[in-house]
PDB file of N, CA and C in Angstrom:
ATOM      1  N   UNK A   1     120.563  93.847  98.354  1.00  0.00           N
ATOM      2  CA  UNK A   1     119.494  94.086  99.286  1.00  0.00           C
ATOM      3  C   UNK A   1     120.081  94.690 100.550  1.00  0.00           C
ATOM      4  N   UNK A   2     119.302  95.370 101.096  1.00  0.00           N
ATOM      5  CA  UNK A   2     119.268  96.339 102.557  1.00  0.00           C
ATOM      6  C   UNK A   2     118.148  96.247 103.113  1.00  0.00           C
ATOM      7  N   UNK A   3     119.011  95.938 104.397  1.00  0.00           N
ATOM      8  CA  UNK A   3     117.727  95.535 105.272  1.00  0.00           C
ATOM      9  C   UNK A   3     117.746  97.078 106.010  1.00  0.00           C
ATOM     10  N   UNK A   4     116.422  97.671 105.997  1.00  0.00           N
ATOM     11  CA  UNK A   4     116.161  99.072 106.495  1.00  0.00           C
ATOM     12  C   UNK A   4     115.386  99.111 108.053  1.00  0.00           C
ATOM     13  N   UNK A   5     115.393  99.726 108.439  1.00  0.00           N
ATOM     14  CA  UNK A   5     114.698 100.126 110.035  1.00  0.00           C
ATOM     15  C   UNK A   5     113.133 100.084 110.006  1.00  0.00           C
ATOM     16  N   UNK A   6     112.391 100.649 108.338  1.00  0.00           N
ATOM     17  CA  UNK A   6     111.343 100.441 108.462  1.00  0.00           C
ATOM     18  C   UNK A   6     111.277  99.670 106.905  1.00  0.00           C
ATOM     19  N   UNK A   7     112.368  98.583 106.764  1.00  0.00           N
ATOM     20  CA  UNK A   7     111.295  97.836 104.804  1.00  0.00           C
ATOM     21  C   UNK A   7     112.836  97.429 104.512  1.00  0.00           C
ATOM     22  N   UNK A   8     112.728  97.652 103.213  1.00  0.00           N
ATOM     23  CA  UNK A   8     114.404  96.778 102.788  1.00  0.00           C
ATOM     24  C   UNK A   8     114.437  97.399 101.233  1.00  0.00           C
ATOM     25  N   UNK A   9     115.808  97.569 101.030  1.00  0.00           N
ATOM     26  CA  UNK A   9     116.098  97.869  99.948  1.00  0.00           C
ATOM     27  C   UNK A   9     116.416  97.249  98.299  1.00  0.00           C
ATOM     28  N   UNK A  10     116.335  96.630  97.690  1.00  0.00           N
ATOM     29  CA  UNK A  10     116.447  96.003  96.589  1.00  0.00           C
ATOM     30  C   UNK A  10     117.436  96.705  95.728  1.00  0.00           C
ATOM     31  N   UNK A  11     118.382  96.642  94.856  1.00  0.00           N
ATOM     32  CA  UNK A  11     119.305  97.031  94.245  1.00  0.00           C
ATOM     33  C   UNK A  11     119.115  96.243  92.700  1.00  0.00           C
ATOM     34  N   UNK A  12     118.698  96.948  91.472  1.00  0.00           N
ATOM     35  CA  UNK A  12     118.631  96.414  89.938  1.00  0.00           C
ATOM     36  C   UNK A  12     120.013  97.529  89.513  1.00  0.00           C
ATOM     37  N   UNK A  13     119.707  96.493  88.071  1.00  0.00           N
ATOM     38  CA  UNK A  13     120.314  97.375  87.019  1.00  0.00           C
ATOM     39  C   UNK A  13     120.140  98.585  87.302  1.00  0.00           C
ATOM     40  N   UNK A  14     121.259  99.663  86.555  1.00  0.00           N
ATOM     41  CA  UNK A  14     120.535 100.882  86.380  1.00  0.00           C
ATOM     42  C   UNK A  14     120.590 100.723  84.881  1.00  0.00           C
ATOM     43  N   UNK A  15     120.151  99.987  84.134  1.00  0.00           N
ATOM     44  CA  UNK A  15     119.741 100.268  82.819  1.00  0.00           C
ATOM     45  C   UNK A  15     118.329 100.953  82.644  1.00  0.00           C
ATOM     46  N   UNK A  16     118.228 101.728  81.317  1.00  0.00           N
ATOM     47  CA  UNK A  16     117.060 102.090  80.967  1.00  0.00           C
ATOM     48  C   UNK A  16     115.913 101.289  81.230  1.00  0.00           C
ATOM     49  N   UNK A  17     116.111  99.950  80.330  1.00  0.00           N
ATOM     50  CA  UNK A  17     114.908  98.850  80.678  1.00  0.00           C
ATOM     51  C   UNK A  17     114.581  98.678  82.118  1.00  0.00           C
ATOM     52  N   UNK A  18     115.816  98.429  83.132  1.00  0.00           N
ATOM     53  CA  UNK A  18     115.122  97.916  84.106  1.00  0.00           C
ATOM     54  C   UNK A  18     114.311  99.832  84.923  1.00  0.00           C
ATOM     55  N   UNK A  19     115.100 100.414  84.825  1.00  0.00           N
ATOM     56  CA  UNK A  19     114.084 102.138  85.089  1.00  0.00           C
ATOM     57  C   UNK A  19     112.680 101.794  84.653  1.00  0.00           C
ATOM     58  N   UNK A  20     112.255 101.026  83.279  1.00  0.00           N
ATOM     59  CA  UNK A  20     111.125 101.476  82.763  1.00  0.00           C
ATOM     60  C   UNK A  20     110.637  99.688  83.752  1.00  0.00           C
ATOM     61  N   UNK A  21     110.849  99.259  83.846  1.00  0.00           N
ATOM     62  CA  UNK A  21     110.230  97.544  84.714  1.00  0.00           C
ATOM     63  C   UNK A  21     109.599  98.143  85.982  1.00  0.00           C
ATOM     64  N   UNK A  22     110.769  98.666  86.551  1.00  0.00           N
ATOM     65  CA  UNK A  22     110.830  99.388  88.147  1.00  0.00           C
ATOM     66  C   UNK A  22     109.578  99.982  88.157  1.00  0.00           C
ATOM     67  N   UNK A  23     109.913 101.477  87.490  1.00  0.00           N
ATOM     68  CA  UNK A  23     108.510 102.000  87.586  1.00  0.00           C
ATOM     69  C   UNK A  23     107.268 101.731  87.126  1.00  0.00           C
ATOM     70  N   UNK A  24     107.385 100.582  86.099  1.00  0.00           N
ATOM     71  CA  UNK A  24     105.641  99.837  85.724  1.00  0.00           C
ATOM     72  C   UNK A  24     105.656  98.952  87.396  1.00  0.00           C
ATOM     73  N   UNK A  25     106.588  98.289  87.756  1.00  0.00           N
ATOM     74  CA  UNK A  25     106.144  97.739  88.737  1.00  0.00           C
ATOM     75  C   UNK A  25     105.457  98.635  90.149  1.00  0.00           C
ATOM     76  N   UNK A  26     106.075  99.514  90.614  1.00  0.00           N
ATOM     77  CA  UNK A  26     105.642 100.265  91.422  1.00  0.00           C
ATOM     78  C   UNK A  26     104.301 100.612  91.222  1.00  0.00           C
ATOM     79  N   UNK A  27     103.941 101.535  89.841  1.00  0.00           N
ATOM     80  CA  UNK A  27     102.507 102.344  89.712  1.00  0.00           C
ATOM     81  C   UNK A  27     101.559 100.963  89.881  1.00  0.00           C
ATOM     82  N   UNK A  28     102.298  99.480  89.820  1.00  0.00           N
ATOM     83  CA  UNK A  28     100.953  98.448  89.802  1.00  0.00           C
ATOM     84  C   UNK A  28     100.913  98.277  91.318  1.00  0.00           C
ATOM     85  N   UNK A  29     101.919  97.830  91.905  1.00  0.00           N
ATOM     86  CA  UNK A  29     101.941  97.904  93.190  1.00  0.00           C
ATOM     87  C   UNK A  29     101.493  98.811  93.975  1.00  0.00           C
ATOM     88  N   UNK A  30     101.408 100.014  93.989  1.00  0.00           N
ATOM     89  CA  UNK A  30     100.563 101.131  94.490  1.00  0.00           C
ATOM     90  C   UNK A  30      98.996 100.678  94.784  1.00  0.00           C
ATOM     91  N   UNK A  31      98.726  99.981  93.347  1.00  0.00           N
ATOM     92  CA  UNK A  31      97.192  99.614  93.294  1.00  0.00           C
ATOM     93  C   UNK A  31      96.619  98.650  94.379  1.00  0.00           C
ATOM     94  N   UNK A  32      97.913  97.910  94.419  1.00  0.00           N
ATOM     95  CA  UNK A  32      96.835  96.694  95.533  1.00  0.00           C
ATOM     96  C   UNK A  32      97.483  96.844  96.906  1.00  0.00           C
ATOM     97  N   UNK A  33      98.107  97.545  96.831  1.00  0.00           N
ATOM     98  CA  UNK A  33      99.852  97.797  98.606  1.00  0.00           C
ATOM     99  C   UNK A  33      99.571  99.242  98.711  1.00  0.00           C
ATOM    100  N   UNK A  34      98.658  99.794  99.051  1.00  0.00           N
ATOM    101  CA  UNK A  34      98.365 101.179  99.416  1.00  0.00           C
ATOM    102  C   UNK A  34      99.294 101.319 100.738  1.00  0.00           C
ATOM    103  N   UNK A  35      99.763 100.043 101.566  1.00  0.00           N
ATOM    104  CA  UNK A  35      99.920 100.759 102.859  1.00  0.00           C
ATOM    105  C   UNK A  35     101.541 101.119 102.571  1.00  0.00           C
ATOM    106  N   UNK A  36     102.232 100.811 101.012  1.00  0.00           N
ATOM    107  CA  UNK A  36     103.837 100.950 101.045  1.00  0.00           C
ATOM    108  C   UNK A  36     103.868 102.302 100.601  1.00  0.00           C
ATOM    109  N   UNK A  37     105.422 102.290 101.184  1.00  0.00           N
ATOM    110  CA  UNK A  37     106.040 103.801 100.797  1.00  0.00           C
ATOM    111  C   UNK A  37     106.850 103.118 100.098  1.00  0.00           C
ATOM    112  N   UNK A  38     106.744 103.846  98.656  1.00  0.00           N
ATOM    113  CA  UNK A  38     107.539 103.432  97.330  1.00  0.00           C
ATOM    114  C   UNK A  38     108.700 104.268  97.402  1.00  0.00           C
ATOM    115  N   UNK A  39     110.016 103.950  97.330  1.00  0.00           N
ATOM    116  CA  UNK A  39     110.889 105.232  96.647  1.00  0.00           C
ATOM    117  C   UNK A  39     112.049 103.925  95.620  1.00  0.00           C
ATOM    118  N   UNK A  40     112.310 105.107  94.545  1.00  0.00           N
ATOM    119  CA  UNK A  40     113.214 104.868  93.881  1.00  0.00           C
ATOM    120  C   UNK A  40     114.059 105.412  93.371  1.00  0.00           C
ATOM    121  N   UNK A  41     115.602 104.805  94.083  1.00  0.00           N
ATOM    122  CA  UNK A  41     116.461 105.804  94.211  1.00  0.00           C
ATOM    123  C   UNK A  41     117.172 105.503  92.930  1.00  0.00           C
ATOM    124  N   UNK A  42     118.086 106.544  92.345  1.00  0.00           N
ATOM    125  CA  UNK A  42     118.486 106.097  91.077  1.00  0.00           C
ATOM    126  C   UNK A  42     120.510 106.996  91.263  1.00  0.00           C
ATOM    127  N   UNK A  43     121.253 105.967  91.132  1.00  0.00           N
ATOM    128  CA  UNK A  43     122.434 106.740  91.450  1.00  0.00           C
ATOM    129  C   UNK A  43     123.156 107.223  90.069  1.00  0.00           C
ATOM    130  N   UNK A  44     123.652 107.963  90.447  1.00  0.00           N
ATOM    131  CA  UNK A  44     124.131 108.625  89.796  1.00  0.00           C
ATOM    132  C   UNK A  44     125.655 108.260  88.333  1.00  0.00           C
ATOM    133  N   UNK A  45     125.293 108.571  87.079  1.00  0.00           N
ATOM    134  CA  UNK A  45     125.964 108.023  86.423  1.00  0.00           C
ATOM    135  C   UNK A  45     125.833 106.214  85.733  1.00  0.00           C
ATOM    136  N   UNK A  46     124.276 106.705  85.602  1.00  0.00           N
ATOM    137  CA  UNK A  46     123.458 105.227  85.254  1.00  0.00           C
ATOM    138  C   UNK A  46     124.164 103.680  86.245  1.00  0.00           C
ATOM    139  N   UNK A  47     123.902 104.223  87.267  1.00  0.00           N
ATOM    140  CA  UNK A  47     124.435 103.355  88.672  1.00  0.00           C
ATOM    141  C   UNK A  47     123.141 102.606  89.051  1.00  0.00           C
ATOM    142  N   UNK A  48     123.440 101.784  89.907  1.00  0.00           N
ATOM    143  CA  UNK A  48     122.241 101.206  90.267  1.00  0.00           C
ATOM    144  C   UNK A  48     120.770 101.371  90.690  1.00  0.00           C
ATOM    145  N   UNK A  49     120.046 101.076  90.418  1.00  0.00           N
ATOM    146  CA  UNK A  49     118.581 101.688  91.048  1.00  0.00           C
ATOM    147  C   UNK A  49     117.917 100.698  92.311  1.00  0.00           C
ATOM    148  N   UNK A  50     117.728 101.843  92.978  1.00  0.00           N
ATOM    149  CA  UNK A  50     117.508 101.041  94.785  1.00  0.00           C
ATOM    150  C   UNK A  50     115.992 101.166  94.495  1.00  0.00           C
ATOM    151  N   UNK A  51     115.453 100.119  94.329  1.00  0.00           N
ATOM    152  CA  UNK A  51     113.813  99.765  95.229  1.00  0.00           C
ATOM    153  C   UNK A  51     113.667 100.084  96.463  1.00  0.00           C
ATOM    154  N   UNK A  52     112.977 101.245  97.389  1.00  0.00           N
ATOM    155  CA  UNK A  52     112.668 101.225  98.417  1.00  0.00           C
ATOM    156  C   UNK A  52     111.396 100.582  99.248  1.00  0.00           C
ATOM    157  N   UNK A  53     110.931  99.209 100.116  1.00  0.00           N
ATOM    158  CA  UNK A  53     109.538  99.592 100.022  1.00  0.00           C
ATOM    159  C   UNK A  53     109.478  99.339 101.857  1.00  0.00           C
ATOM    160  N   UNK A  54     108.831 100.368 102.181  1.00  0.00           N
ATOM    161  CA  UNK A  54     109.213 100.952 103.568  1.00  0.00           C
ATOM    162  C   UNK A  54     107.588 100.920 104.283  1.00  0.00           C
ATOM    163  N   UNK A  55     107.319 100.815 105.442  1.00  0.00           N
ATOM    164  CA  UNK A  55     106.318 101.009 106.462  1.00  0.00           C
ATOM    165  C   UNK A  55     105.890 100.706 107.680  1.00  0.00           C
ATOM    166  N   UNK A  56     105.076 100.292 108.068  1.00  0.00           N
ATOM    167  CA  UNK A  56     104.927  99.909 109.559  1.00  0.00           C
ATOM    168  C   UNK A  56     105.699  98.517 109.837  1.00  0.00           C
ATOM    169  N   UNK A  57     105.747  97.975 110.922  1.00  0.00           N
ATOM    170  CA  UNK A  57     106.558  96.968 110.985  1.00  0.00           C
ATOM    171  C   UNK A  57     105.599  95.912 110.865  1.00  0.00           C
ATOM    172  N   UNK A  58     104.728  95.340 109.994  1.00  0.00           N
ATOM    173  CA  UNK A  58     103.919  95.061 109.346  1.00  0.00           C
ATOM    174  C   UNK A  58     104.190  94.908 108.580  1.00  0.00           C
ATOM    175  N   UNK A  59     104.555  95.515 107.681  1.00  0.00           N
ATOM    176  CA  UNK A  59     104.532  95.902 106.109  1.00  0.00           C
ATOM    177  C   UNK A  59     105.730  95.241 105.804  1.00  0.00           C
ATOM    178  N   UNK A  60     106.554  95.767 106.900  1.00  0.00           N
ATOM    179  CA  UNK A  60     108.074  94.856 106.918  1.00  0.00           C
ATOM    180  C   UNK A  60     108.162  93.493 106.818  1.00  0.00           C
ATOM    181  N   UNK A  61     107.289  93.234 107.867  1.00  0.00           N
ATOM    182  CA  UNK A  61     106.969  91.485 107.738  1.00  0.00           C
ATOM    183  C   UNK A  61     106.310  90.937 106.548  1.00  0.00           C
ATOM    184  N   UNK A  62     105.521  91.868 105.766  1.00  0.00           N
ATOM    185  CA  UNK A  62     104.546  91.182 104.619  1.00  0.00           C
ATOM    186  C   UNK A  62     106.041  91.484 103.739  1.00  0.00           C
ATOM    187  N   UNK A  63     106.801  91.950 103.423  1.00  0.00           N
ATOM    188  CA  UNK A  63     107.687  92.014 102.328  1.00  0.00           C
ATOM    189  C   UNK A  63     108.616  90.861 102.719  1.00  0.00           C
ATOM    190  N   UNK A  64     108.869  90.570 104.302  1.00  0.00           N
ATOM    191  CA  UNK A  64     110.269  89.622 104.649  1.00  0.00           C
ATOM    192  C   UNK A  64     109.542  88.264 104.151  1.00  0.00           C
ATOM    193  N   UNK A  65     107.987  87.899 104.133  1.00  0.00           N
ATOM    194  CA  UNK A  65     107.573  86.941 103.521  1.00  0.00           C
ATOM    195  C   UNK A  65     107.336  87.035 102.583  1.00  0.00           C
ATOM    196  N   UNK A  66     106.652  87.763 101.622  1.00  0.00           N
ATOM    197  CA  UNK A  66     106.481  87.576 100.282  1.00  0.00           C
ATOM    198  C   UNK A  66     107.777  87.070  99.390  1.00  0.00           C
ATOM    199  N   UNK A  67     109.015  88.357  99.864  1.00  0.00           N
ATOM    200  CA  UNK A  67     110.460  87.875  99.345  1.00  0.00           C
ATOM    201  C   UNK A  67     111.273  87.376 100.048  1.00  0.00           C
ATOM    202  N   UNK A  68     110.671  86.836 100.943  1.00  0.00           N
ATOM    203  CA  UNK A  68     111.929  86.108 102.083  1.00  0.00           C
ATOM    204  C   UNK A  68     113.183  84.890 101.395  1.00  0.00           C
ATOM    205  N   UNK A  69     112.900  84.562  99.893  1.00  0.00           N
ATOM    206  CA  UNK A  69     114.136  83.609  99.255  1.00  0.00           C
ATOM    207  C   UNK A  69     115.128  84.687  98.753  1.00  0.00           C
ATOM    208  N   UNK A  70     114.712  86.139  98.058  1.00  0.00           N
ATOM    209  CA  UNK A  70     115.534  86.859  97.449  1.00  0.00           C
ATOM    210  C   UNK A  70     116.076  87.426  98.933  1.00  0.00           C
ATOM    211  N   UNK A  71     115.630  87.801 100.239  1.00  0.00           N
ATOM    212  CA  UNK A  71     116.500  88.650 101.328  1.00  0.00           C
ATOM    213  C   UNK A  71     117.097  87.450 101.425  1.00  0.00           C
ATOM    214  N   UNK A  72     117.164  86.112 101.525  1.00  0.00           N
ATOM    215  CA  UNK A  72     117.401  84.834 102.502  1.00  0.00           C
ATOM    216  C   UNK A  72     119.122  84.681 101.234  1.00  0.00           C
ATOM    217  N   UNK A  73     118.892  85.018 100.134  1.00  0.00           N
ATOM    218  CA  UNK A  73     119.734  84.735  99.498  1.00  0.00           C
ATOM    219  C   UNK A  73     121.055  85.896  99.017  1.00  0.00           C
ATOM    220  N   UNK A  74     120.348  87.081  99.353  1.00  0.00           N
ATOM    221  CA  UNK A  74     121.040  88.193  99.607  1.00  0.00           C
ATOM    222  C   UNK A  74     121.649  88.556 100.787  1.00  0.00           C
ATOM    223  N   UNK A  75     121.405  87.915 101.816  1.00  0.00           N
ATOM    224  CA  UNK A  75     121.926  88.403 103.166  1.00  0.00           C
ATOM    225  C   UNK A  75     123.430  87.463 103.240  1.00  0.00           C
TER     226      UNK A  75
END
């Protein structure tokens, strides 16, 4: 995890499976979290894949609570 200026970063597998988790999770999340900026970064040489979820400093706070045990345990 990365804590970002506007959201925080998450770090998975870069396996295939978790690529195909990631992006079912996002297109659902889109549906009910209109106010996030999704990115997913994917490094290079089936390397890790970064969850981005970024926005007002708001948005920041609804993610530091929703996942505040996975940042609390990553930091």
């Amino acid at each position: 995890m990365r804590e970002l200026t506007d959201g925080y970063a998450f770090r998975f597998s870069g396996s295939n499976a978790y690529a195909v988790r990631l992006l079912r999770f996002t297109l659902e999340e889109r549906k009910c979290c209109p106010f996030f900026t999704f990115e997913l970064v994917f490094e290079p040489n089936h390397g890790p894949i970064w969850v981005h979820l970024r926005g007002s400093e708001a948005v920041k706070e609804f993610v530091a609570s929703a996942w505040g045990e996975i940042i609390a345990a990553q930091r």
